[in-house]
C-alpha atoms as a PDB file:
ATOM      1  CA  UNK A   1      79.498 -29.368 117.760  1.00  0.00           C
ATOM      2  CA  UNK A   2      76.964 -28.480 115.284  1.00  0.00           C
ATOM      3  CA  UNK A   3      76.706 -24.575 117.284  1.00  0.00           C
ATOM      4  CA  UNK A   4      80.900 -24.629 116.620  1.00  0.00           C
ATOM      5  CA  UNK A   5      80.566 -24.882 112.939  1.00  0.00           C
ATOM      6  CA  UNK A   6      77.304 -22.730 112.791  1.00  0.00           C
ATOM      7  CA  UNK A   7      79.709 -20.053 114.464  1.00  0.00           C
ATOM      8  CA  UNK A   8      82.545 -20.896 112.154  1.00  0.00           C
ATOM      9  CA  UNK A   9      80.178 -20.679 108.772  1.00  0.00           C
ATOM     10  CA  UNK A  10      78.747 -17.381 109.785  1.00  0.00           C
ATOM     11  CA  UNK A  11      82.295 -15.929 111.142  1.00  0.00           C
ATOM     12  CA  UNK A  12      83.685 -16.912 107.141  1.00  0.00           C
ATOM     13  CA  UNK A  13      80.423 -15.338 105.534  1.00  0.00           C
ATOM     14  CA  UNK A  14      80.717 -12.413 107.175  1.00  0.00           C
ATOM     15  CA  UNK A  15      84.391 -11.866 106.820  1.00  0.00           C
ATOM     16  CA  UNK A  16      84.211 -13.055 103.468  1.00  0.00           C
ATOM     17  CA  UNK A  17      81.332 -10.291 102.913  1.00  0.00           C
ATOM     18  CA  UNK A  18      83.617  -7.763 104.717  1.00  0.00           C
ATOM     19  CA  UNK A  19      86.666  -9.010 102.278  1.00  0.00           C
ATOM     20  CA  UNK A  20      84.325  -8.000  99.232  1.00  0.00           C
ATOM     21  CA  UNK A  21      82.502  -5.113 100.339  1.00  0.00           C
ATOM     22  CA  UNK A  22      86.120  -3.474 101.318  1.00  0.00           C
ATOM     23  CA  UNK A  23      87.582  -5.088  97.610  1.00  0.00           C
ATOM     24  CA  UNK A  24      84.535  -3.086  96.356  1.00  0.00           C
ATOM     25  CA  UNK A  25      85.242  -0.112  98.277  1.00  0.00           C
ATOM     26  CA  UNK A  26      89.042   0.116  96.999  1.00  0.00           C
ATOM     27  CA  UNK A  27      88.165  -0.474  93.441  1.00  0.00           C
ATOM     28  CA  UNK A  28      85.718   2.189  93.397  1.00  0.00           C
ATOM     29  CA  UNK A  29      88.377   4.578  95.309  1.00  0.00           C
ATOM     30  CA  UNK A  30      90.621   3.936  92.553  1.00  0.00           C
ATOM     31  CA  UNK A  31      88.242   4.291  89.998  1.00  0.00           C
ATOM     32  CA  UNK A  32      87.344   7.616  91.178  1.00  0.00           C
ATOM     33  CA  UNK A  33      90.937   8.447  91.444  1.00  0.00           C
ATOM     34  CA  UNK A  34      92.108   7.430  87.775  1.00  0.00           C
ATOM     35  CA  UNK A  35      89.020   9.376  86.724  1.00  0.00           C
ATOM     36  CA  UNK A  36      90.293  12.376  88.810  1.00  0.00           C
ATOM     37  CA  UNK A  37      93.678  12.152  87.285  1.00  0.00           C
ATOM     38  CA  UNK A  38      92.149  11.649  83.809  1.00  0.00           C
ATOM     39  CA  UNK A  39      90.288  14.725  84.052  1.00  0.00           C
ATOM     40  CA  UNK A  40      93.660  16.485  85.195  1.00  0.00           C
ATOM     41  CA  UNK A  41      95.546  15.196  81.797  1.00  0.00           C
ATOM     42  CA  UNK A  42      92.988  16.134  79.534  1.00  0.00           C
ATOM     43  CA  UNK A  43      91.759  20.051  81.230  1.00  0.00           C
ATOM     44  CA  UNK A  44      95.011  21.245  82.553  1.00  0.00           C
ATOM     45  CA  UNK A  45      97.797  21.259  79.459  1.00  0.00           C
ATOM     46  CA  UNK A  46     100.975  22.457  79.568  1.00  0.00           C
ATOM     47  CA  UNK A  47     103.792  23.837  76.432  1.00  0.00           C
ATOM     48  CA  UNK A  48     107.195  24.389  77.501  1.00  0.00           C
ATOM     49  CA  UNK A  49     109.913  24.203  76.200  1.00  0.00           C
ATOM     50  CA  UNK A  50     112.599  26.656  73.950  1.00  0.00           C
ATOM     51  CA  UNK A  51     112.407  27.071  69.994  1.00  0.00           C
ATOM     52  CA  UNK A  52     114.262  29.216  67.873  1.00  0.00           C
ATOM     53  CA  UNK A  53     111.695  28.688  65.476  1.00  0.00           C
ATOM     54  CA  UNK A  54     110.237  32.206  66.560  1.00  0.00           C
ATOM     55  CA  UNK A  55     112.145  34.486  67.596  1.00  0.00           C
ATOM     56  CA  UNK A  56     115.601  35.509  66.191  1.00  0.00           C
ATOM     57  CA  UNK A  57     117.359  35.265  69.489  1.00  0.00           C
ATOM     58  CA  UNK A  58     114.675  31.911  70.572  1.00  0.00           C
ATOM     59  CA  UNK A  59     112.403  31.978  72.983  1.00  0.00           C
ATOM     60  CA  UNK A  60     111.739  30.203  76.263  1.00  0.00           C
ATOM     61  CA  UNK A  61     108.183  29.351  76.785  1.00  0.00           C
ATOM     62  CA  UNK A  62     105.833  28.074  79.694  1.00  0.00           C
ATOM     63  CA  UNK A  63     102.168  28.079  78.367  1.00  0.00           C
ATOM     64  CA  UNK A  64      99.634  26.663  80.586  1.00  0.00           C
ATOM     65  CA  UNK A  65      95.374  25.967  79.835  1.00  0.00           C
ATOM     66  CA  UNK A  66      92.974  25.305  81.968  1.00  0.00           C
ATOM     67  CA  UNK A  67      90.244  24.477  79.589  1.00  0.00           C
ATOM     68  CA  UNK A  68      91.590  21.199  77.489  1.00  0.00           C
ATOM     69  CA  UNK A  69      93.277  23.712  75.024  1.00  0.00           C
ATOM     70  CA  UNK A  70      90.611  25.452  73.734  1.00  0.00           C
ATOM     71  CA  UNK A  71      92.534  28.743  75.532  1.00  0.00           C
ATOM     72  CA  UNK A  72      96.715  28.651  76.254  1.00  0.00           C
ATOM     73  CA  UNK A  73      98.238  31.582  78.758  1.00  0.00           C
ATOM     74  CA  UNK A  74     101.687  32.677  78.753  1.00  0.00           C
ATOM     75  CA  UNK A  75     102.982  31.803  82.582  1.00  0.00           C
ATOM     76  CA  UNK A  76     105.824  32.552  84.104  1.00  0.00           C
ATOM     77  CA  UNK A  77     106.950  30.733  87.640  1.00  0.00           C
ATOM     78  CA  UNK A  78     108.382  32.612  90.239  1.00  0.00           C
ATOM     79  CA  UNK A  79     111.095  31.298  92.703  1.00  0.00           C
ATOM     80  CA  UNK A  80     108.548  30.733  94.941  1.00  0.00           C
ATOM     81  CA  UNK A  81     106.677  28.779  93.137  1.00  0.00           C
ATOM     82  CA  UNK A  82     103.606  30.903  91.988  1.00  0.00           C
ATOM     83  CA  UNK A  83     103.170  30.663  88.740  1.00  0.00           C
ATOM     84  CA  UNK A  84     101.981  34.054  87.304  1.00  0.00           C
ATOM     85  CA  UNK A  85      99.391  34.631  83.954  1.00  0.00           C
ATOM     86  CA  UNK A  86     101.180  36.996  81.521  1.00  0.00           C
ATOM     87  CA  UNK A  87      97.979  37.184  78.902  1.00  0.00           C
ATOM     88  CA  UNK A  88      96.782  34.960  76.308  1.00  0.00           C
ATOM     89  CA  UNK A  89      99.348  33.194  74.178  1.00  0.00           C
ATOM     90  CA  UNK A  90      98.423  34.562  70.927  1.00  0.00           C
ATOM     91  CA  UNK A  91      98.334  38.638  72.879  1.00  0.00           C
ATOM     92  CA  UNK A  92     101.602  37.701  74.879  1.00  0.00           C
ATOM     93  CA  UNK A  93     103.834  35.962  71.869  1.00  0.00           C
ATOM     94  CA  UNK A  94     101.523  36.519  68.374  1.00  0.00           C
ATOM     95  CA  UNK A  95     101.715  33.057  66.216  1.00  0.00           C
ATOM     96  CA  UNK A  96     103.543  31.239  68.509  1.00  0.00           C
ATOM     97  CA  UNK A  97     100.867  28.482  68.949  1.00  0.00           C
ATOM     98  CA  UNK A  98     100.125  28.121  65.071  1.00  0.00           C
ATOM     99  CA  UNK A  99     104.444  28.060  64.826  1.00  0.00           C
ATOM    100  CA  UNK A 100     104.506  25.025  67.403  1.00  0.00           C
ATOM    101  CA  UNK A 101     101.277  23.150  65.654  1.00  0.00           C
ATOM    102  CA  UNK A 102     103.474  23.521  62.357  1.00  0.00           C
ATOM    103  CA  UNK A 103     106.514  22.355  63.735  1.00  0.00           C
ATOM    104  CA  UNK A 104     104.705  19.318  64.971  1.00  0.00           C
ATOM    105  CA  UNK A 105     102.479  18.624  62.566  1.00  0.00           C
ATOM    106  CA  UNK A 106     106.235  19.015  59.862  1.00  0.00           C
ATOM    107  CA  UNK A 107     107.523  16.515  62.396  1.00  0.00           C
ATOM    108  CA  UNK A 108     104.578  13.676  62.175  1.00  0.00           C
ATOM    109  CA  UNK A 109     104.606  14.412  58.500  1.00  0.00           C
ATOM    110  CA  UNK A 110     108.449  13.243  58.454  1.00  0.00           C
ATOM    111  CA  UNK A 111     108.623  10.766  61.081  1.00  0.00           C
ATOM    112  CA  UNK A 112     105.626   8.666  58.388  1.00  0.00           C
ATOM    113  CA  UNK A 113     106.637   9.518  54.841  1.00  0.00           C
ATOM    114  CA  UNK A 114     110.304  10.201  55.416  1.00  0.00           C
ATOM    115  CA  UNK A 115     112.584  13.164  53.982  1.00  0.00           C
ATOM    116  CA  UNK A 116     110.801  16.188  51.843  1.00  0.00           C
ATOM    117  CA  UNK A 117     112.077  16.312  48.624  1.00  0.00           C
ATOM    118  CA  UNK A 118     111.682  19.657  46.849  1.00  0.00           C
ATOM    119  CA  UNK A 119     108.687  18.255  44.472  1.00  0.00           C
ATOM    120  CA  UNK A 120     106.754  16.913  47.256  1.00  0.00           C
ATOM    121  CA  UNK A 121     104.009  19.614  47.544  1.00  0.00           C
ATOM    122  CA  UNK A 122     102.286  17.939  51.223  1.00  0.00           C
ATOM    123  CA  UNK A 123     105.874  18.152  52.571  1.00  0.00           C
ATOM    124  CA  UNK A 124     106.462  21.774  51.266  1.00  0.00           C
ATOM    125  CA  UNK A 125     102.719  22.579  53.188  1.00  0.00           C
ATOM    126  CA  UNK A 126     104.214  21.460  56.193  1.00  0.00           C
ATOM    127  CA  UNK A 127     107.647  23.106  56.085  1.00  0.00           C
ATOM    128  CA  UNK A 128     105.908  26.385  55.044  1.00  0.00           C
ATOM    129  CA  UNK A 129     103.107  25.607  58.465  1.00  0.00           C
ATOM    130  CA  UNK A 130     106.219  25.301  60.240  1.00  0.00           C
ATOM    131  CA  UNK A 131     107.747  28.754  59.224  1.00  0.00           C
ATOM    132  CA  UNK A 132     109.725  27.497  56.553  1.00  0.00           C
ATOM    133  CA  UNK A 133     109.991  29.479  53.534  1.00  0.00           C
ATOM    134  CA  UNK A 134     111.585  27.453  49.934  1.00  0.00           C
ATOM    135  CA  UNK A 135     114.307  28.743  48.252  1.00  0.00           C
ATOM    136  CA  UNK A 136     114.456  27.995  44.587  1.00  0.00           C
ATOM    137  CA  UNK A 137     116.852  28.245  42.404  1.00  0.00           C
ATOM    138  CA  UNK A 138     116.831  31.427  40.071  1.00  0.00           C
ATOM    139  CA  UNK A 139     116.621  30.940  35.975  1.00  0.00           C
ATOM    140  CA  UNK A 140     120.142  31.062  34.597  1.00  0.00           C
END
């Protein structure tokens, strides 16, 4: 009898042991993984979208970077499904980047202090960041 429950306490230990060690294995898998896909979000950015902030007839953009932002490239996907490098941003459309900062910096700016009234200097930096030029009034 003693032997059966010798058995029995080692069989439980060990697949206990097994249990953990495999627990162990899976949380470290996933670890790696979330680390993985953290390094993904943060190195490989993506702008698309369309603004008519830029152009006269707006523009449909697809910028991609592959360095956490430090450089964006104009892309262009095929039907296919290649995606193909037109240049640097700033060679392929010239102050698009600094247009889209403005336009969300303007944004933040509005969406904490509220509507820009036309004494409201901060709010005129960020409308004129944006692209936005004032129009005052002429002396009558």
């Amino acid at each position: 009898m003693e032997t059966l429950l010798g058995i029995a306490a080692v069989t439980t230990l060990i697949s206990a042991l097994g249990f953990a060690l495999g627990r162990i294995y899976e949380w470290r898998l996933g670890r790696t993984e979330r680390n993985e896909l953290s390094h993904y979000r943060e190195t490989y950015l993506f702008k698309s979208g369309w603004t008519a902030y830029y152009r006269d007839e707006g523009l449909d953009y697809d910028l991609r970077s592959f360095d956490g932002g430090r450089n964006w490239y104009a892309v262009e996907r095929a039907m296919n499904g290649e995606i193909k490098v037109l240049g640097l941003t700033d060679e392929v459309y010239p102050g698009l980047l600094k247009r889209l900062e403005g336009i969300n910096g303007l944004v933040n700016y509005v969406s904490k202090y509220g509507v820009i009234g036309l004494n409201n200097i901060h709010g005129i930096e960020h409308l004129e960041k944006a692209g936005f030029t004032m129009v005052k009034e002429k002396d009558s």
